[in-house]
N, C-alpha and C. Protein backbone atom coordinates (compact mmCIF):
# COMPACT_ATOMS: atom_id res chain seq x y z
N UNK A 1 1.46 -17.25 -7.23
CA UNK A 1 2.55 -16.30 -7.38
C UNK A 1 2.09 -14.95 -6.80
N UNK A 2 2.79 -14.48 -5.65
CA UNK A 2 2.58 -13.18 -4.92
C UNK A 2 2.63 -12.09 -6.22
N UNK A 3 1.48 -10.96 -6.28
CA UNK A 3 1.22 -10.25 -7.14
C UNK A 3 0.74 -8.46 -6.53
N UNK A 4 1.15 -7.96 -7.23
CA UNK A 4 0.60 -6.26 -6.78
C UNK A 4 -0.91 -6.30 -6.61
N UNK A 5 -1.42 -6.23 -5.50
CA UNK A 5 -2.77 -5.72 -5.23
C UNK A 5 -2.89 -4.68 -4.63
N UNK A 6 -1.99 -3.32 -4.32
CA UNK A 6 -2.36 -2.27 -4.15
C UNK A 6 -1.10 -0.98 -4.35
N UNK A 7 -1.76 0.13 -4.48
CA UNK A 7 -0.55 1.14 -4.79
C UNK A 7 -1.08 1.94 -3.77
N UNK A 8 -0.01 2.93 -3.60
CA UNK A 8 -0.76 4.13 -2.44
C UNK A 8 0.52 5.19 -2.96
N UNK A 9 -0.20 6.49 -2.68
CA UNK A 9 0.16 7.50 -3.36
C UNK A 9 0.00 8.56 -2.47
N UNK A 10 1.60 9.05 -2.27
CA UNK A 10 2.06 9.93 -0.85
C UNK A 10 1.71 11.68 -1.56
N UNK A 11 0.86 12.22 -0.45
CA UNK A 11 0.67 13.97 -1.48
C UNK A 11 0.87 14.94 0.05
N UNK A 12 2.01 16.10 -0.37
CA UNK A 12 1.34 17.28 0.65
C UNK A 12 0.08 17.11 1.07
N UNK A 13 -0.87 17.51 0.16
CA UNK A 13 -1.85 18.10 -0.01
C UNK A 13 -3.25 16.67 -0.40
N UNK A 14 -3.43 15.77 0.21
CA UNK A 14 -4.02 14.44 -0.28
C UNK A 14 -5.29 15.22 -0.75
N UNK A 15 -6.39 16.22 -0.21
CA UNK A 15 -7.76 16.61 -0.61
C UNK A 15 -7.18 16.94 -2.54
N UNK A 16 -5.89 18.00 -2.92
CA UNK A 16 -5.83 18.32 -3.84
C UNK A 16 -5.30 17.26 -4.69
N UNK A 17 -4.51 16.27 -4.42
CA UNK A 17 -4.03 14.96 -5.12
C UNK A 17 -5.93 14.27 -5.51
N UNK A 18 -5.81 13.98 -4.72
CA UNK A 18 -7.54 13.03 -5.01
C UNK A 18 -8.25 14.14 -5.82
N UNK A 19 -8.28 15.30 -5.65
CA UNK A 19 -8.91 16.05 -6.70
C UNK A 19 -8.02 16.29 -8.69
N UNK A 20 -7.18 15.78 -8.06
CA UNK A 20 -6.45 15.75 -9.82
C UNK A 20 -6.71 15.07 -10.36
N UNK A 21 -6.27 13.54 -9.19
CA UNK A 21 -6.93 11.62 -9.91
C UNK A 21 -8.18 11.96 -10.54
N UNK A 22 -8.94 12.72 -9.75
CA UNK A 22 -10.56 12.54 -10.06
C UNK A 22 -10.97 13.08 -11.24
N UNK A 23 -10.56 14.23 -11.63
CA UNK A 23 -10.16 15.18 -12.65
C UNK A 23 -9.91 14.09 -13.83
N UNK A 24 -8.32 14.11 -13.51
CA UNK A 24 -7.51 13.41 -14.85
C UNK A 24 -7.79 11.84 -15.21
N UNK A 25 -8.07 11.03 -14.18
CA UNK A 25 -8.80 9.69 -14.44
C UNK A 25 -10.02 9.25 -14.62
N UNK A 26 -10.47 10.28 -13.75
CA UNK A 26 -12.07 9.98 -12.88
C UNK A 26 -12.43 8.70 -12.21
N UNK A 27 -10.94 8.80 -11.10
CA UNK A 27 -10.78 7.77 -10.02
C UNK A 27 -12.27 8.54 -9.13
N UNK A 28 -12.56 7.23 -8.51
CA UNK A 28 -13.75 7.22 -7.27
C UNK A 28 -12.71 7.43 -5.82
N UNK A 29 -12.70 8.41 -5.21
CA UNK A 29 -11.54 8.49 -4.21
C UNK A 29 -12.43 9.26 -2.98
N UNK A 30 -12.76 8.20 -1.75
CA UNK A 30 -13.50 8.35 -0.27
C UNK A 30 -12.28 8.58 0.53
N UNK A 31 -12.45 9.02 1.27
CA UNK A 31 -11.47 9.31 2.74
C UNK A 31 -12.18 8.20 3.55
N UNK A 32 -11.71 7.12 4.14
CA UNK A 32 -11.07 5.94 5.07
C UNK A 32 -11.91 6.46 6.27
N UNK A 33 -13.05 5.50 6.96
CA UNK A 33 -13.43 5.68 8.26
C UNK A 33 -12.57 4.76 9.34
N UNK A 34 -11.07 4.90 8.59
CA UNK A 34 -10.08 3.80 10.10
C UNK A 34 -9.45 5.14 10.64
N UNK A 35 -8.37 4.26 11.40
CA UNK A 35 -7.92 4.72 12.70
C UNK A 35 -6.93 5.77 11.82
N UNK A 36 -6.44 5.99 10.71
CA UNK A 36 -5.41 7.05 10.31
C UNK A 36 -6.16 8.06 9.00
N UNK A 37 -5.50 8.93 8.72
CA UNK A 37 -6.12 9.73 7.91
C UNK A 37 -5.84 9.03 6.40
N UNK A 38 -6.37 8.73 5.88
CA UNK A 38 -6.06 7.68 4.00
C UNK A 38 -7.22 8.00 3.50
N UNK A 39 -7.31 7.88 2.33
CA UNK A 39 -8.64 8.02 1.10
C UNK A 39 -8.09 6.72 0.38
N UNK A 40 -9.20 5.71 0.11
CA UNK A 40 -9.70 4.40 -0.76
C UNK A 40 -9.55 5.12 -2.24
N UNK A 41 -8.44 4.48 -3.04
CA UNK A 41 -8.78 4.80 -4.56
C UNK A 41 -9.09 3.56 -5.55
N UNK A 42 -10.46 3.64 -6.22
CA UNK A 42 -11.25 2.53 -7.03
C UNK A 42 -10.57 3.45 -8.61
N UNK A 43 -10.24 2.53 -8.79
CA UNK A 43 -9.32 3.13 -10.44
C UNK A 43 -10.46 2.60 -11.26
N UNK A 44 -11.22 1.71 -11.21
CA UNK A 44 -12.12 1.21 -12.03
C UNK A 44 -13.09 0.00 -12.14
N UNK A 45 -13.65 -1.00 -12.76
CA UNK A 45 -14.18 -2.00 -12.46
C UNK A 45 -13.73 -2.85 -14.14
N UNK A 46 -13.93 -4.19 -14.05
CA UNK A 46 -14.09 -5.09 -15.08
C UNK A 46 -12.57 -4.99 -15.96
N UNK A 47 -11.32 -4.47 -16.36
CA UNK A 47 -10.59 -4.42 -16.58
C UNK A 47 -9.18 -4.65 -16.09
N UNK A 48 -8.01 -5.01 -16.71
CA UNK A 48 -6.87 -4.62 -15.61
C UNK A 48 -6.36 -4.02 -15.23
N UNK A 49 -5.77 -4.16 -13.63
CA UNK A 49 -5.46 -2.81 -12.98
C UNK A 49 -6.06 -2.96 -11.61
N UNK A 50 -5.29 -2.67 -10.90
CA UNK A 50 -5.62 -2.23 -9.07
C UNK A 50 -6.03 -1.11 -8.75
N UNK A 51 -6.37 -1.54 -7.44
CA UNK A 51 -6.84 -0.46 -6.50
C UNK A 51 -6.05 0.31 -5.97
N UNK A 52 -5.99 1.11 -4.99
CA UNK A 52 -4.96 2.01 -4.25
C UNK A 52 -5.35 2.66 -3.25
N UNK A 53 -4.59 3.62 -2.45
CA UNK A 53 -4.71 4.76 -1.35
C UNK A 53 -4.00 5.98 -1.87
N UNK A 54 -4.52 6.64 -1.20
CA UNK A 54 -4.12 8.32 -0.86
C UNK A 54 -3.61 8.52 0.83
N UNK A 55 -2.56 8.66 0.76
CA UNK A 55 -1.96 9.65 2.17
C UNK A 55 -0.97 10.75 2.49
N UNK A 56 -1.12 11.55 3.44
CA UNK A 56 -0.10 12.78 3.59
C UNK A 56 1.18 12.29 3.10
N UNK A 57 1.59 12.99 2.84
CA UNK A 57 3.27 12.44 3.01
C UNK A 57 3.87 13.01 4.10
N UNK A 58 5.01 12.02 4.08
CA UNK A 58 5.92 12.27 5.33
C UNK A 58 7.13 11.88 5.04
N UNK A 59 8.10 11.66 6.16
CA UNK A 59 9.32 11.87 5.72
C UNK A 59 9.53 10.12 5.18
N UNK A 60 8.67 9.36 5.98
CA UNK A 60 9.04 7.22 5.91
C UNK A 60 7.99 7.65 4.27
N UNK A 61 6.94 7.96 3.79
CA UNK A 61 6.87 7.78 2.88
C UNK A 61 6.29 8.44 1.35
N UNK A 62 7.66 9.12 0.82
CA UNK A 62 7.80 9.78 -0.44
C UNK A 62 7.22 9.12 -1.22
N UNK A 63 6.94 9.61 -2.52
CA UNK A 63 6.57 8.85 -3.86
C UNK A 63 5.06 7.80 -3.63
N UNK A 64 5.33 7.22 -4.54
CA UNK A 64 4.57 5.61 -4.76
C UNK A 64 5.18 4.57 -4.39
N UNK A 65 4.14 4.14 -3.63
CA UNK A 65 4.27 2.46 -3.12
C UNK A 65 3.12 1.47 -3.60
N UNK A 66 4.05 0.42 -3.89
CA UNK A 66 2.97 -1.02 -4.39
C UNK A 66 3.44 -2.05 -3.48
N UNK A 67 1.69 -3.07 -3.30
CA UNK A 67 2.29 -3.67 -1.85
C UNK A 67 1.85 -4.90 -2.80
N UNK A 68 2.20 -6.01 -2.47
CA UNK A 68 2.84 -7.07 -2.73
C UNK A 68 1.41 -8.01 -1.98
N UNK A 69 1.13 -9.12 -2.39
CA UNK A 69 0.13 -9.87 -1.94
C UNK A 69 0.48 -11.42 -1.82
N UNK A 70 1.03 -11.56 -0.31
CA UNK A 70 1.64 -12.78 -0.29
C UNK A 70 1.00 -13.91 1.07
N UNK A 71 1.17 -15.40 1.21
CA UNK A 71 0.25 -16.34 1.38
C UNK A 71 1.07 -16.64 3.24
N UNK A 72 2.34 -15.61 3.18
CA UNK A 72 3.16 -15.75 4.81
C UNK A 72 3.28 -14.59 4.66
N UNK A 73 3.51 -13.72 5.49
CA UNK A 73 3.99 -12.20 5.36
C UNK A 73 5.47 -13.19 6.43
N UNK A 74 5.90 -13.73 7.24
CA UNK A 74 6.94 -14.26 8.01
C UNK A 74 7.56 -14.61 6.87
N UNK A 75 7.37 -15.63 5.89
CA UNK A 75 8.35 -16.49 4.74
C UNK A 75 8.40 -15.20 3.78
N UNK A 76 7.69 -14.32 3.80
CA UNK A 76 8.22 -13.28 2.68
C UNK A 76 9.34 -12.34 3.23
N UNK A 77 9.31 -11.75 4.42
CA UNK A 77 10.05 -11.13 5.20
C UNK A 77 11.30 -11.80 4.97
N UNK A 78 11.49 -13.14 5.23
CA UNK A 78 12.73 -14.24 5.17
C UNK A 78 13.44 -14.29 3.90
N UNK A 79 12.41 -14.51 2.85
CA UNK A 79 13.00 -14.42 1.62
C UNK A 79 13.68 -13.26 1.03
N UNK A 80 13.28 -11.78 1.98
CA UNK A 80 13.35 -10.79 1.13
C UNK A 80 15.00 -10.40 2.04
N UNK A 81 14.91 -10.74 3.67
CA UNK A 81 16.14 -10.53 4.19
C UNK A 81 17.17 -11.17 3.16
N UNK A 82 16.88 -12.82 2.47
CA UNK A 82 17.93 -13.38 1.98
C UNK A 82 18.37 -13.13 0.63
N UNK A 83 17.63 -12.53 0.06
CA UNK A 83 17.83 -11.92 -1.17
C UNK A 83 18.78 -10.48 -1.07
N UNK A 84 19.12 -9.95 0.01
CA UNK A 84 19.23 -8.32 0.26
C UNK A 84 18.77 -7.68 0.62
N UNK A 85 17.38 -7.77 0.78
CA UNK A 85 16.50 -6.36 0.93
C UNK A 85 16.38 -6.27 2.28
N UNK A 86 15.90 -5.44 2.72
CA UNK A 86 14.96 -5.31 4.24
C UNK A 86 14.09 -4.71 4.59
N UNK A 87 13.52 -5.53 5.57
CA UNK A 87 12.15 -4.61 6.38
C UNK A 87 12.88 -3.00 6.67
N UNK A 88 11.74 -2.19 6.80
CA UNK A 88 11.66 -1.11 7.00
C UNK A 88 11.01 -0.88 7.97
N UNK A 89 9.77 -1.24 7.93
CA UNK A 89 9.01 -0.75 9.27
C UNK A 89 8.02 -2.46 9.83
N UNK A 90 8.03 -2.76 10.59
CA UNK A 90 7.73 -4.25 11.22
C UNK A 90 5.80 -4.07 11.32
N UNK A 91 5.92 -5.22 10.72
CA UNK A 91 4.36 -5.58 10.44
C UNK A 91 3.65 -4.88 11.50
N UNK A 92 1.96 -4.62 10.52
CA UNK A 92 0.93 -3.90 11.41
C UNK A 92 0.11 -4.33 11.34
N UNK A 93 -0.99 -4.69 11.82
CA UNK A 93 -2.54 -4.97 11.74
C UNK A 93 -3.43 -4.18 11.20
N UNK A 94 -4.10 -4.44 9.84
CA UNK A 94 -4.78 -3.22 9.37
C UNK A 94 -6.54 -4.01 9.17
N UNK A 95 -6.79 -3.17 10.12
CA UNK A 95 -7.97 -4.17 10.42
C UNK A 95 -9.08 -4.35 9.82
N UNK A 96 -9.57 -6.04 9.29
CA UNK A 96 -10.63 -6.08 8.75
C UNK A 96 -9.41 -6.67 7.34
N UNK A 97 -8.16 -6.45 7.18
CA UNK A 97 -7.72 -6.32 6.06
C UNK A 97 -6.57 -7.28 5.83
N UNK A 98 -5.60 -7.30 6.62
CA UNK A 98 -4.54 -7.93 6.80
C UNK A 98 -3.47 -7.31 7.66
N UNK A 99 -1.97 -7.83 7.69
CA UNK A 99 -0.75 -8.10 8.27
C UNK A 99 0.20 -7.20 6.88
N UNK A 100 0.22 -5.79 7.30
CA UNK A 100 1.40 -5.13 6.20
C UNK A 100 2.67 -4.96 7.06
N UNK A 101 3.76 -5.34 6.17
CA UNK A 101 5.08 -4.72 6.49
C UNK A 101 5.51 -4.06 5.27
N UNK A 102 5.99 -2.62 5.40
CA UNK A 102 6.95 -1.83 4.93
C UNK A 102 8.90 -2.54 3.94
N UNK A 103 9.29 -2.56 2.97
CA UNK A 103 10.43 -3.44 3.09
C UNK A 103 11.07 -2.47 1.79
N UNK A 104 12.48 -2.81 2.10
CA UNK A 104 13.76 -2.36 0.51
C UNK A 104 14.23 -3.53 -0.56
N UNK A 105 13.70 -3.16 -1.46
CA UNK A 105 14.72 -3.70 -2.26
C UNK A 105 16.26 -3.32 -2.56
N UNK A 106 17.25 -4.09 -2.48
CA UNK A 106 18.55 -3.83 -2.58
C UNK A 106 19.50 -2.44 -3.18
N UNK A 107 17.91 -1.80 -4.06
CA UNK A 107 18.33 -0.71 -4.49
C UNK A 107 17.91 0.19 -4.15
N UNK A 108 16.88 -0.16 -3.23
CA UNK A 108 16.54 1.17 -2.05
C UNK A 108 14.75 1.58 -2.53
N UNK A 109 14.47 0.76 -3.16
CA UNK A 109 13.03 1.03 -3.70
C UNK A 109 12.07 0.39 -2.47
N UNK A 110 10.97 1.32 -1.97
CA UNK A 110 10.44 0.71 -1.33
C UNK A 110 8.82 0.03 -1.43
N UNK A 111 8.82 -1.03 -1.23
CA UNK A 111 7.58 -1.73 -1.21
C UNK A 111 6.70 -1.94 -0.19
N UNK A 112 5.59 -2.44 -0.25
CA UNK A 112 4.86 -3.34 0.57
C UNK A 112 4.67 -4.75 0.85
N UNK A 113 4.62 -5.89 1.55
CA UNK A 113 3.76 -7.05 1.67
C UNK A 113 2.71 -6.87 2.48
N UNK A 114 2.02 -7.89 2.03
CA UNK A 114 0.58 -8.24 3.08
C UNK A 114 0.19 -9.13 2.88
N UNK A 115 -0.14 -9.75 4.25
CA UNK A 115 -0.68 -11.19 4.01
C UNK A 115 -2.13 -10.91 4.61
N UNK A 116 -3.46 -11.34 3.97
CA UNK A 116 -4.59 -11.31 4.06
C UNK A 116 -5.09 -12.21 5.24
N UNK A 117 -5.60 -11.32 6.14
CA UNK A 117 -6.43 -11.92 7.06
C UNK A 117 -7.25 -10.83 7.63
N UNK A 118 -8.95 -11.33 7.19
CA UNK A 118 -10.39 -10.40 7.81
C UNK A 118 -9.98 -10.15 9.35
N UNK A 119 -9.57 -11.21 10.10
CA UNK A 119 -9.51 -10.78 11.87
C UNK A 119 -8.08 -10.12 12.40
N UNK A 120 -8.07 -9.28 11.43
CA UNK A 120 -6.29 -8.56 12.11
C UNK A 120 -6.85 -7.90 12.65
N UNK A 121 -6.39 -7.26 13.89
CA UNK A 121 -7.06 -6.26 14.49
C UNK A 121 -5.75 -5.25 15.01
């Protein structure tokens, strides 16, 4: 069953966001040696609960997003057109990591999928 394995969390200001998490949680939060500007957030170890990101915000993405962890990112895309929803922004290669697409739920909430594969490039 496809399940939340990550959140990411849109800030003006990402150095002062990661400095609040760190503060108010005492999240572990690195800035990303890939190709875009993001910070890795480790919420914790041995308990439940995911991981996440930190990025600027912009206008494609306000608020919080949770991405979805699924075994086709193609048959999820399909399912999600036939249900209502839609892609938003068309799959990317995030490398080393997997296949993300951007998508709506019918009520305008937006999510993630990703389908896991080490050789996306």
């Amino acid at each position: 069953m496809p399940r939340p394995v990550h959140f990411e969390i849109s800030a003006r200001n990402p150095e002062r966001a990661a400095n609040f998490y760190r503060e108010v949680f005492a999240w572990e939060i690195t800035k990303w040696n890939g190709p875009s500007e993001y910070w890795i957030v480790r919420t914790g170890k041995g308990s439940p609960g995911i991981d996440g990101g930190l990025l600027r915000r912009e206008a494609w993405n306000r608020g919080t997003v949770n991405t979805i962890d699924v075994p086709s990112l193609e048959d999820a895309l399909d399912r999600i057109a036939i249900a209502g929803g839609r892609m938003t922004d068309p799959p990317v290669a995030i490398p080393g990591v997997g296949w993300l697409a951007y998508c709506e739920d019918p009520e305008g909430n937006r999510f993630g999928v990703i389908q896991p594969d080490r050789d996306a490039k």
